[in-house]
C-alpha atoms as a PDB file:
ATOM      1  CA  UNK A   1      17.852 124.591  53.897  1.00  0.00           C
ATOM      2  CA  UNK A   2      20.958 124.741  56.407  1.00  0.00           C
ATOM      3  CA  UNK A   3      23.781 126.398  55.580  1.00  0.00           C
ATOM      4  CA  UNK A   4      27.207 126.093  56.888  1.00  0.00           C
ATOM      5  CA  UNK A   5      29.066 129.394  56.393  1.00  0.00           C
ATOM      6  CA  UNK A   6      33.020 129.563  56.636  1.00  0.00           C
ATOM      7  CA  UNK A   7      34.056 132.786  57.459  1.00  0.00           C
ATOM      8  CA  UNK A   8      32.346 134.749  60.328  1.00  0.00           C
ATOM      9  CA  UNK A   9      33.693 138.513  60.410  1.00  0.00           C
ATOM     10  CA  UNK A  10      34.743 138.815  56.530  1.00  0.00           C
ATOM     11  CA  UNK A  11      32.572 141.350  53.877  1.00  0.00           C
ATOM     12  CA  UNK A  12      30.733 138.192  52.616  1.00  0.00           C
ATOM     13  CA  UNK A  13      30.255 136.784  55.502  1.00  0.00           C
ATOM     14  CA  UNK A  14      28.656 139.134  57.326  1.00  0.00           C
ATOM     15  CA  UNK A  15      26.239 139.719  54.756  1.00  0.00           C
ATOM     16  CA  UNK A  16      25.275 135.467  54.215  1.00  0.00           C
ATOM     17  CA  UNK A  17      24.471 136.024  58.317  1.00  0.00           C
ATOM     18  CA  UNK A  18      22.487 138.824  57.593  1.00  0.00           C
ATOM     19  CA  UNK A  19      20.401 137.606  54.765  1.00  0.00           C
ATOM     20  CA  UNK A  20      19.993 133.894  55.894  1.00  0.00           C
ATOM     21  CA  UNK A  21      19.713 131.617  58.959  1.00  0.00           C
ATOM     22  CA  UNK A  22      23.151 130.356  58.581  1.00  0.00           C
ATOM     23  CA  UNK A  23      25.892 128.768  61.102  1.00  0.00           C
ATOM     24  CA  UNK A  24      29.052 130.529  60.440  1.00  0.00           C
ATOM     25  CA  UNK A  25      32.100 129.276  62.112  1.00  0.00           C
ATOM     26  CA  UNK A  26      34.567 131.856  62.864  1.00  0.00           C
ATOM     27  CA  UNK A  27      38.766 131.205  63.383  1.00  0.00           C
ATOM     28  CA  UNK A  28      38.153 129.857  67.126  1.00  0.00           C
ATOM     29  CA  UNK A  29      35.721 127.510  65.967  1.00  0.00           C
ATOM     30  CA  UNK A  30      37.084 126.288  62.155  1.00  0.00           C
ATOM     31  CA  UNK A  31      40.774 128.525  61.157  1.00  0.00           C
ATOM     32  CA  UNK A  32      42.057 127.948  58.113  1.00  0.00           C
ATOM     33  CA  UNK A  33      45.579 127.671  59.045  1.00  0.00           C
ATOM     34  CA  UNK A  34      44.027 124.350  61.026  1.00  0.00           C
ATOM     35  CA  UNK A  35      42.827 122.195  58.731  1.00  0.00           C
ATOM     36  CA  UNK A  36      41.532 119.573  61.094  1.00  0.00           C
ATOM     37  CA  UNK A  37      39.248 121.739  62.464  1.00  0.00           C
ATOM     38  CA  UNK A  38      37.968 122.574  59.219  1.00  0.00           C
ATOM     39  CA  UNK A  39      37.206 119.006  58.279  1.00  0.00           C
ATOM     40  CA  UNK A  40      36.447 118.052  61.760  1.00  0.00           C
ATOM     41  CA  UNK A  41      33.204 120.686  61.378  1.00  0.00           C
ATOM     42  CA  UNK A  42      32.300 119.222  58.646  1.00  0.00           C
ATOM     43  CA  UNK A  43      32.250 115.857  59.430  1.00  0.00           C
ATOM     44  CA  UNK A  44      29.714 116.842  62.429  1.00  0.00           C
ATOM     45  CA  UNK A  45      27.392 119.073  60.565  1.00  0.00           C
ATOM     46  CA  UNK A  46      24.313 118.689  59.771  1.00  0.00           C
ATOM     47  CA  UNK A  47      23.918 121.642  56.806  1.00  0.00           C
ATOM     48  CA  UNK A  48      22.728 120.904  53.167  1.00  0.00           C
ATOM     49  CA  UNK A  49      25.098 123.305  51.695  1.00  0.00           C
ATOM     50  CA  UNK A  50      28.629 124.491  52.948  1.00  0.00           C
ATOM     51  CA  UNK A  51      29.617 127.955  51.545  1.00  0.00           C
ATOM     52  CA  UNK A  52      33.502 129.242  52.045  1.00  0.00           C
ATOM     53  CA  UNK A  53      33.595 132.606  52.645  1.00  0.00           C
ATOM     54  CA  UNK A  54      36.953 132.875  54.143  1.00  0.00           C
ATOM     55  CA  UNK A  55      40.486 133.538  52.775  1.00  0.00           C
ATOM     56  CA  UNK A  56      43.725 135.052  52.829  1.00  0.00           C
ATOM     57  CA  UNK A  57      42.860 138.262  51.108  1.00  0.00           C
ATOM     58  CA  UNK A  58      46.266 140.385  51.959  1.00  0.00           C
ATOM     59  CA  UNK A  59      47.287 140.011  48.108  1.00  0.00           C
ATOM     60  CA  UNK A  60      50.564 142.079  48.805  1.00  0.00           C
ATOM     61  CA  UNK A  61      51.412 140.276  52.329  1.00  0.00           C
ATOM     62  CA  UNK A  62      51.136 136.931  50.052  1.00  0.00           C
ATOM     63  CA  UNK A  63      54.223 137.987  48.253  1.00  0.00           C
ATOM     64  CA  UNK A  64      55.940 137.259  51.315  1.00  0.00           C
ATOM     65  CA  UNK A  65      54.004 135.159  53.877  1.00  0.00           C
ATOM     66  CA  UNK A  66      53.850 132.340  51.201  1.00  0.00           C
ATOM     67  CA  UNK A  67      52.937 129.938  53.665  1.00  0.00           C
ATOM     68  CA  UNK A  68      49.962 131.066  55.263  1.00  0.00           C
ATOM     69  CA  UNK A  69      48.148 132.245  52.028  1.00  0.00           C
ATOM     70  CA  UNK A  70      49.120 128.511  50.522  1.00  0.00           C
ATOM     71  CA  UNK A  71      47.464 126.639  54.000  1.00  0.00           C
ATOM     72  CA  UNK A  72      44.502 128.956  53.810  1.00  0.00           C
ATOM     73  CA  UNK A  73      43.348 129.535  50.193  1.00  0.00           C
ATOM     74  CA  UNK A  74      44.560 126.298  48.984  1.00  0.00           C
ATOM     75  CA  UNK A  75      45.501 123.075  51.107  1.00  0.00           C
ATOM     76  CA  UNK A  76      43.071 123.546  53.660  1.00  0.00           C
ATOM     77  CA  UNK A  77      40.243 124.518  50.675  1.00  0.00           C
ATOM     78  CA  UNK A  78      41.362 121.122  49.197  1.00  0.00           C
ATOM     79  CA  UNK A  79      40.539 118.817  52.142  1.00  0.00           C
ATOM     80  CA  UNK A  80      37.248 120.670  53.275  1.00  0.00           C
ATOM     81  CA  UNK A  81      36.173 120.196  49.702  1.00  0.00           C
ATOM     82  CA  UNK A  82      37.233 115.973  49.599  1.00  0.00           C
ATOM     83  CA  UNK A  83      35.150 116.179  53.133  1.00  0.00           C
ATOM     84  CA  UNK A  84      31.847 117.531  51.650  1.00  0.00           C
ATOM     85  CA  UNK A  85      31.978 115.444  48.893  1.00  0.00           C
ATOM     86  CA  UNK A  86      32.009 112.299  50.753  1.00  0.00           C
ATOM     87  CA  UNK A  87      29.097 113.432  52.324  1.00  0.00           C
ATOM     88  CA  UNK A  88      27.948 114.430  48.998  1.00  0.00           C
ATOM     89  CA  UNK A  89      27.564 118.397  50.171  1.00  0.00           C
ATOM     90  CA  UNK A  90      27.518 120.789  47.458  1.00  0.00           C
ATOM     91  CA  UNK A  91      30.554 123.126  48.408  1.00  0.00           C
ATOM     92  CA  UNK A  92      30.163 126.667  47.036  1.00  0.00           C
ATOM     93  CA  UNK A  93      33.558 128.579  46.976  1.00  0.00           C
ATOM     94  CA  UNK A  94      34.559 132.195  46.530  1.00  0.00           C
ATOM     95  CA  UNK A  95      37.542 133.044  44.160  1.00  0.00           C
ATOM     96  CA  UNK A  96      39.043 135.995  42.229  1.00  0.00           C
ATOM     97  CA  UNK A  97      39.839 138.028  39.165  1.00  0.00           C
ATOM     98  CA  UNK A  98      43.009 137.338  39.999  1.00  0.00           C
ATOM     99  CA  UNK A  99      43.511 133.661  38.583  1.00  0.00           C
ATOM    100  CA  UNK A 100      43.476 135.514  35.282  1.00  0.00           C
ATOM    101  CA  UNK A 101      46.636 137.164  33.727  1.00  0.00           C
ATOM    102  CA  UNK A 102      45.331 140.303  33.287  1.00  0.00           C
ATOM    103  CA  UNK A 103      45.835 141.171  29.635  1.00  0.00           C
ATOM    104  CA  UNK A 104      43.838 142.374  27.135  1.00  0.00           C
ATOM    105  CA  UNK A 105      40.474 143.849  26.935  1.00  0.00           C
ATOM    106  CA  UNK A 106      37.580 141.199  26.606  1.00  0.00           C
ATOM    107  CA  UNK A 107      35.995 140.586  29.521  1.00  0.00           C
ATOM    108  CA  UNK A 108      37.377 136.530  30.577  1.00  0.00           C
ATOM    109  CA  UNK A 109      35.048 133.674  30.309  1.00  0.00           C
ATOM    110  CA  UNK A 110      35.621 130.959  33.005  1.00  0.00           C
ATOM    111  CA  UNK A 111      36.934 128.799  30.162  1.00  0.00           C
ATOM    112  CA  UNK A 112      39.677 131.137  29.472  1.00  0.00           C
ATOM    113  CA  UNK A 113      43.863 129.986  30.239  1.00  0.00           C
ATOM    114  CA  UNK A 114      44.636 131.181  33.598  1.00  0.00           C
ATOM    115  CA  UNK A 115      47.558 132.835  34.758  1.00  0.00           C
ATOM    116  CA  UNK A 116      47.987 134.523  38.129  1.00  0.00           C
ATOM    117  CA  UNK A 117      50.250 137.011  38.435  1.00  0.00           C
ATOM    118  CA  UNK A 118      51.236 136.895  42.067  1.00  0.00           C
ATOM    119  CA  UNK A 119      50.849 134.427  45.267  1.00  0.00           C
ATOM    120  CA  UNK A 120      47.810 135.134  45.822  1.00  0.00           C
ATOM    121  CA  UNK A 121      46.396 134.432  42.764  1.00  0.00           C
ATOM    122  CA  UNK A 122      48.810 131.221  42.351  1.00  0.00           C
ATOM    123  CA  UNK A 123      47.051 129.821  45.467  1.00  0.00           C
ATOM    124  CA  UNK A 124      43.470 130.859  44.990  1.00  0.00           C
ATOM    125  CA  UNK A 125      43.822 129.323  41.825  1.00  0.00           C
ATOM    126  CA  UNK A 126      45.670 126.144  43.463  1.00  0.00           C
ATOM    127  CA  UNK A 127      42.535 125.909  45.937  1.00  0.00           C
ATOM    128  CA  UNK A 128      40.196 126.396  42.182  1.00  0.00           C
ATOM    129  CA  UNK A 129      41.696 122.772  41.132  1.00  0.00           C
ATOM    130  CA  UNK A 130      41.601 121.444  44.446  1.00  0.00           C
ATOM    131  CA  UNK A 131      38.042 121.792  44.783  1.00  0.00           C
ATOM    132  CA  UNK A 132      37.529 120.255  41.397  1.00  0.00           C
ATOM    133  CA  UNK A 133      39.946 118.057  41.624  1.00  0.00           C
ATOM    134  CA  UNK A 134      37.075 116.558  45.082  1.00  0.00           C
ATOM    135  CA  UNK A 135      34.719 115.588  42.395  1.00  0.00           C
ATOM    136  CA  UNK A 136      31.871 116.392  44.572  1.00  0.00           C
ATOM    137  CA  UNK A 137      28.490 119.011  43.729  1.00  0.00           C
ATOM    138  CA  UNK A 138      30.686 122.148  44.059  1.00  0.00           C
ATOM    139  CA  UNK A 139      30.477 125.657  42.399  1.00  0.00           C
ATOM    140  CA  UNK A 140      33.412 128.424  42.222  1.00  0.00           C
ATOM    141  CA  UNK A 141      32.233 131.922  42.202  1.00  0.00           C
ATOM    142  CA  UNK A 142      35.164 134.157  41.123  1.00  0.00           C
ATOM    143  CA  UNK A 143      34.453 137.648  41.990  1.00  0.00           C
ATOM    144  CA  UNK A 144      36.179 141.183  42.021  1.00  0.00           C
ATOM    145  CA  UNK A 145      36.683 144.534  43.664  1.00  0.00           C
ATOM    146  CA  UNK A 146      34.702 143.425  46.374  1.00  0.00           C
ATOM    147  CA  UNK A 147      33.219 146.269  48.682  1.00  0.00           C
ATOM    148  CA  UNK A 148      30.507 146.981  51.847  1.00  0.00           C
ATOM    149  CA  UNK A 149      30.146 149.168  54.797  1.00  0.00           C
ATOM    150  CA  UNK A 150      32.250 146.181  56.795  1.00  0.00           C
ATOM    151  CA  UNK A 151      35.846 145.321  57.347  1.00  0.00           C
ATOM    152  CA  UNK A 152      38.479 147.369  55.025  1.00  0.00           C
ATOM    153  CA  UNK A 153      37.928 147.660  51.417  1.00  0.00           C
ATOM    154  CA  UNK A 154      38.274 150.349  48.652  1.00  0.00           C
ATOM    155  CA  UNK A 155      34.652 152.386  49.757  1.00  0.00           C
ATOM    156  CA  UNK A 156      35.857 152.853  53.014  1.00  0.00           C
ATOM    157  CA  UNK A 157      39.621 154.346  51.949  1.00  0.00           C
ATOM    158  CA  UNK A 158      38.347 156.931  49.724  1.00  0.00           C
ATOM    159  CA  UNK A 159      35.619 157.997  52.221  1.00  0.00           C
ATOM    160  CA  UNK A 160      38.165 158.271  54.533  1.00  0.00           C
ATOM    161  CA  UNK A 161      40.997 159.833  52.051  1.00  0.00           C
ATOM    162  CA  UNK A 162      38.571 161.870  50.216  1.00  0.00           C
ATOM    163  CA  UNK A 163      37.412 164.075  53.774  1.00  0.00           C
ATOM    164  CA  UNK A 164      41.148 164.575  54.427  1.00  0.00           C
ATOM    165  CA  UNK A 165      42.376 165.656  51.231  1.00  0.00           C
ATOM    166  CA  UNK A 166      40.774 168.522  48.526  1.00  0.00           C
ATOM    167  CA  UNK A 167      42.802 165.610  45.557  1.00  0.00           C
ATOM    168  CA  UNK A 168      43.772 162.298  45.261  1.00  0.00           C
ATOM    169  CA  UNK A 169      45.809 160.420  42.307  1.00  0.00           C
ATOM    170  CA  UNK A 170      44.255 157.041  41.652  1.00  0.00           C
ATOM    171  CA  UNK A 171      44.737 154.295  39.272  1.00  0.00           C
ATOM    172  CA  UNK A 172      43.060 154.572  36.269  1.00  0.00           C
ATOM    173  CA  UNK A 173      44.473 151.502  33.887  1.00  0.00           C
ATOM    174  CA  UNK A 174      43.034 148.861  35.860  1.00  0.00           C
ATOM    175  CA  UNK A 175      39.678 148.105  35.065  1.00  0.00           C
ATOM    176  CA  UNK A 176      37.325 145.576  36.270  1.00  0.00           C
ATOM    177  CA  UNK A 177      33.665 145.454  38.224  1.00  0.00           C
ATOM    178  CA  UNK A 178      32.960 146.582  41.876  1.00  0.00           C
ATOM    179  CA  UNK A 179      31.117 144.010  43.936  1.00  0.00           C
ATOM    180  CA  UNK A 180      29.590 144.471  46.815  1.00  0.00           C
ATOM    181  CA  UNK A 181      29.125 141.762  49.259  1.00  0.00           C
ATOM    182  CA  UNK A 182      25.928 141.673  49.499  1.00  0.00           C
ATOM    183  CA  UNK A 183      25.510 141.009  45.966  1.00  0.00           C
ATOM    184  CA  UNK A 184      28.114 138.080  46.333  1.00  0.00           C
ATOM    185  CA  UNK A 185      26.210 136.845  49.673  1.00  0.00           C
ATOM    186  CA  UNK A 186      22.488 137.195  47.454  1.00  0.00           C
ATOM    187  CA  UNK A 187      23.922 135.560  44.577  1.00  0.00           C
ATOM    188  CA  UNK A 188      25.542 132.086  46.971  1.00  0.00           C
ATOM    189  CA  UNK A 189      21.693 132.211  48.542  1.00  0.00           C
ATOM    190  CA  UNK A 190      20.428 131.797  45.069  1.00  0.00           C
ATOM    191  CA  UNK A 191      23.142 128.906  44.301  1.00  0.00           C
ATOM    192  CA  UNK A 192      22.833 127.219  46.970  1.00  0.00           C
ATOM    193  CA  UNK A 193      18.955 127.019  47.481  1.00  0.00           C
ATOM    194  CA  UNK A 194      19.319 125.146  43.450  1.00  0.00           C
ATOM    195  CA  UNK A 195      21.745 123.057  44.492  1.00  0.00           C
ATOM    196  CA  UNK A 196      19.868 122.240  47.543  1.00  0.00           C
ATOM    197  CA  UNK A 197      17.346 120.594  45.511  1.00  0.00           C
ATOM    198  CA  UNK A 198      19.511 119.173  42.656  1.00  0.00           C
ATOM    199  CA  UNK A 199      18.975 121.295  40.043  1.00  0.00           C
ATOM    200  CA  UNK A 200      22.045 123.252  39.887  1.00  0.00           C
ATOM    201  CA  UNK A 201      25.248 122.426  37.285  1.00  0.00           C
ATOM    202  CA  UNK A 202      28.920 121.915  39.295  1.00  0.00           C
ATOM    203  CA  UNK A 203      31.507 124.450  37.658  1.00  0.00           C
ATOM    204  CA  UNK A 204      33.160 127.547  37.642  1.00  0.00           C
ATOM    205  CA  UNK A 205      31.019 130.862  37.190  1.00  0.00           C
ATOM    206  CA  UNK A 206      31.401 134.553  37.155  1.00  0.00           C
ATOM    207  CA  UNK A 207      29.923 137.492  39.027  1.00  0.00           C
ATOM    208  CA  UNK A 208      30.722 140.987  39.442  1.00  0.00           C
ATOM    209  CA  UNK A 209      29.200 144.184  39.133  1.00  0.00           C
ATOM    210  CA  UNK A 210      28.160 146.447  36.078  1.00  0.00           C
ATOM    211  CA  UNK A 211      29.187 148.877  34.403  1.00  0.00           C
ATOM    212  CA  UNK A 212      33.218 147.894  33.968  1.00  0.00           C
ATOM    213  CA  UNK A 213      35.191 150.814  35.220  1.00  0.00           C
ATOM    214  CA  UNK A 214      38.857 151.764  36.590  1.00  0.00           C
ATOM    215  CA  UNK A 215      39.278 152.318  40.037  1.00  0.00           C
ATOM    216  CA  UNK A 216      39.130 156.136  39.683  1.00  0.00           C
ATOM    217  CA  UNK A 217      35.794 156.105  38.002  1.00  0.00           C
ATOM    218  CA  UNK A 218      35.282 153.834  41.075  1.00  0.00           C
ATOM    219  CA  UNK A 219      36.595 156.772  43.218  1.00  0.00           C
ATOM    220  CA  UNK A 220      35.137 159.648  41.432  1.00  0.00           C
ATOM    221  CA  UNK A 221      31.428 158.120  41.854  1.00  0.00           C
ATOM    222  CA  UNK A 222      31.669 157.590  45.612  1.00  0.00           C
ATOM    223  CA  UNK A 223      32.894 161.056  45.777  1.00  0.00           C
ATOM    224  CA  UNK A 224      30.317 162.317  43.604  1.00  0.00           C
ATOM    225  CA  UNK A 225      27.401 160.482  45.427  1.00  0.00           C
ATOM    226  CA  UNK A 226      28.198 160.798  48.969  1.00  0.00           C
ATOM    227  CA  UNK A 227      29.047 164.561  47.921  1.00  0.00           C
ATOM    228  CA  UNK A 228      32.533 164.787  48.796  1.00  0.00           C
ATOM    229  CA  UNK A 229      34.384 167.466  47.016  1.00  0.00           C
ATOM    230  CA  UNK A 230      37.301 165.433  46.086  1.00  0.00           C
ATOM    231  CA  UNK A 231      39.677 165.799  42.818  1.00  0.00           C
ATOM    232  CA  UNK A 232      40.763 162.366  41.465  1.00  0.00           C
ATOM    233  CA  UNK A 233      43.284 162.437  38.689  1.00  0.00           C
ATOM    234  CA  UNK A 234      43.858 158.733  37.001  1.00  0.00           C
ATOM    235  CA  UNK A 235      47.076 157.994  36.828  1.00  0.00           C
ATOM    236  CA  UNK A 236      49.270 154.480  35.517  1.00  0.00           C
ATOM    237  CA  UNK A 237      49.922 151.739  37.478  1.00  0.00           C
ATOM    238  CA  UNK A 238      53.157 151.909  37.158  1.00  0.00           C
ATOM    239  CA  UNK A 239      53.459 154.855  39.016  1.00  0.00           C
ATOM    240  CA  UNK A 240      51.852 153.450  42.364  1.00  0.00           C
ATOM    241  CA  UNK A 241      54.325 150.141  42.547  1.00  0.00           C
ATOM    242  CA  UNK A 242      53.086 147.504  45.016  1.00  0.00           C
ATOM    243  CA  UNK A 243      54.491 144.573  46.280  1.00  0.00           C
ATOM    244  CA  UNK A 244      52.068 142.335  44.188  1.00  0.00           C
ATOM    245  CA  UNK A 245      51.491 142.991  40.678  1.00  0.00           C
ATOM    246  CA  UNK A 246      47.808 143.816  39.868  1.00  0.00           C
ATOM    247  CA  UNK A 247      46.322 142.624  36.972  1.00  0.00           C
ATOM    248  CA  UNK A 248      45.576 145.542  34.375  1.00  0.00           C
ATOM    249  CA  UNK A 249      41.617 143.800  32.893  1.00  0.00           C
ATOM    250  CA  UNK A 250      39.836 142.266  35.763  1.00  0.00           C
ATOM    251  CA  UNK A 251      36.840 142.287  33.490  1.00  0.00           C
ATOM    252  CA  UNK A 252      34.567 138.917  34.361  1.00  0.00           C
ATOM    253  CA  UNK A 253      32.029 137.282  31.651  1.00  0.00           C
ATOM    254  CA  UNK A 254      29.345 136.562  34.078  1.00  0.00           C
ATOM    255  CA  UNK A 255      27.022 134.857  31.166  1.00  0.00           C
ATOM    256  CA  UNK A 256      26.794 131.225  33.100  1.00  0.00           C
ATOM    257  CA  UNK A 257      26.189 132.250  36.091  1.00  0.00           C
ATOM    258  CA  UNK A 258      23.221 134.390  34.462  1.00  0.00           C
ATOM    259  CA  UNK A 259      22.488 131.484  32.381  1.00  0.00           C
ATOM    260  CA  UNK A 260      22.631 128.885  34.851  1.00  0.00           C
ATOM    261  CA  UNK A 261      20.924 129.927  38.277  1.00  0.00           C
ATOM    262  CA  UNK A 262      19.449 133.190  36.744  1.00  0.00           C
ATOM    263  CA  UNK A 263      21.320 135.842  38.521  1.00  0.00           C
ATOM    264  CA  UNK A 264      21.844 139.017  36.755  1.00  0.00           C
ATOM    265  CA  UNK A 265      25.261 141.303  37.108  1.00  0.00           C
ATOM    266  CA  UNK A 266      24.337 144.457  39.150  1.00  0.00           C
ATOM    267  CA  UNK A 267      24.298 147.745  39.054  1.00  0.00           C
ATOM    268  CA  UNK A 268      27.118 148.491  41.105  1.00  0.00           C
ATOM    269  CA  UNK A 269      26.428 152.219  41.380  1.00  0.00           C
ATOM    270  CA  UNK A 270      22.794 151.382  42.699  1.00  0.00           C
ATOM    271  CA  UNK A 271      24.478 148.631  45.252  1.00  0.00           C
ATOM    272  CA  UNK A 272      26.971 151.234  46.489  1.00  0.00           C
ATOM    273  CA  UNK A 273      24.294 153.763  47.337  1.00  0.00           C
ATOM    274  CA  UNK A 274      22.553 151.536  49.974  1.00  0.00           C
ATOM    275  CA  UNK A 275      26.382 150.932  51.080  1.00  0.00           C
ATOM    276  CA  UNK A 276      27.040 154.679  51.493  1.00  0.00           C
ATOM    277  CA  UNK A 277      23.270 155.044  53.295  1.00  0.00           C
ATOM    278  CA  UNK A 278      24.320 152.127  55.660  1.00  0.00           C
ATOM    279  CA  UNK A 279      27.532 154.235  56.435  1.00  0.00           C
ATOM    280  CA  UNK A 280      25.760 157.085  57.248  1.00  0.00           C
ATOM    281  CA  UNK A 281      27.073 159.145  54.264  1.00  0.00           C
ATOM    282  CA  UNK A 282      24.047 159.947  52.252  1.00  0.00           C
ATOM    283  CA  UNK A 283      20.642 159.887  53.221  1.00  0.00           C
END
């Protein structure tokens, strides 16, 4: 199976080229912002399966460079996707928690009303439709909270923040499941090996880590197992204001993906371990 990987030097990315033989095409070969180039690759591949791994991430830069985040998660998304499908490649795509409003408690099926609260959610959900809207063997894997020993994420802050400082204040009202990319990059192998030979279902599916948790239970477990002795006191999102609003339950339902292709939620306190042992923190 031949994979064509979008996305070269992001969390997920790196971790499809380190658990596959994949071709991953980085901005000089295939940028987003350049959607010729994106259609132009695959038009000239040769790959069974395409996976995008690459987005506009910056969720509070969005608020303002509109543009960009539109070109990249959506319009771009859209024509890549109308390419594979008249070449009849199934097109696996990453999206987010953040399509959803935010409210409530349960965690949200992929059947549930959307409702993003910011631009980036707007356009990730934009590029969502687009890729349906292609018609061709696709599959949209929204995930959440995603984290690795690679690029900038959440693990890597409060390693960084915890040494520095004996407390930290951290938001405790937002809950949802930490991901790390491995897990993401395992779970797109899986996916794309059944649709590879025909037996997987085009849709939208689910996957995030286990157990649900806010992000300073997040922060207090990182502490705790890479033995940093670091206070975290949960506080209310509206006392740490951002630019974008965040939604408050970024739980996921993750039952078809389960269901479908077989892949369990994991344990994101087990995945975060070999994360911290990859940094060097615990042993």
């Amino acid at each position: 199976m031949k994979i064509l990987v979008f996305g070269q030097t992001g969390q997920v990315a790196t971790e499809l080229q380190r658990q596959a033989e994949v071709t991953a095409l980085g901005r000089a070969e295939a940028d987003l912002t350049d959607s010729e180039a994106c259609v132009a690759a695959i038009a000239a591949t040769d790959a069974d399966v395409i996976i995008n791994a690459a987005a506009y991430t910056a969720v509070d830069k969005a608020e303002t460079d509109t543009d960009t985040a539109e070109m990249v998660n959506h319009t771009t998304v859209g024509e890549m996707a109308v390419a594979a499908a008249e070449r009849d490649i199934p097109f696996l795509h990453i999206s987010t928690d953040y399509v959803f409003p935010g409210g409530g408690e349960a965690p949200w099926s992929t059947d549930d009303a959307t409702g993003p609260l910011g631009v980036y959610g707007a356009t990730k959900l934009r590029g969502e439709q687009a890729v349906q809207a292609a018609d061709g063997p696709h599959a949209i894997l929204r995930t959440s909270w995603v984290f690795s020993a690679h690029g900038n994420n959440f693990v890597k802050t409060m390693l960084r923040l915890g040494k520095e400082r004996d407390a930290l204040t951290i938001v405790g009202d937002q809950i949802g499941g930490p991901t790390a990319a491995g897990d993401i990059a395992a779970a797109l192998i899986t996916m794309a090996a059944q649709f590879d030979k025909g037996t997987a279902t085009s849709g939208v599916y689910h996957f995030s880590g286990v157990p649900d948790c806010s992000w300073a239970d997040f922060a207090a477990e990182i502490f705790a197992q890479s033995g940093i002795d670091c206070a975290v006191t949960p506080i209310p999102t509206t006392d740490y204001p951002t630019p974008a609003t965040r939604p408050l339950n970024s739980r996921l339902n993750c039952s078809a993906t389960t269901t479908n292709f077989g892949i369990a939620q994991p344990d994101w306190k087990v995945s975060l371990r070999r994360v911290l042992i990859e940094l060097g923190e615990v042993t």
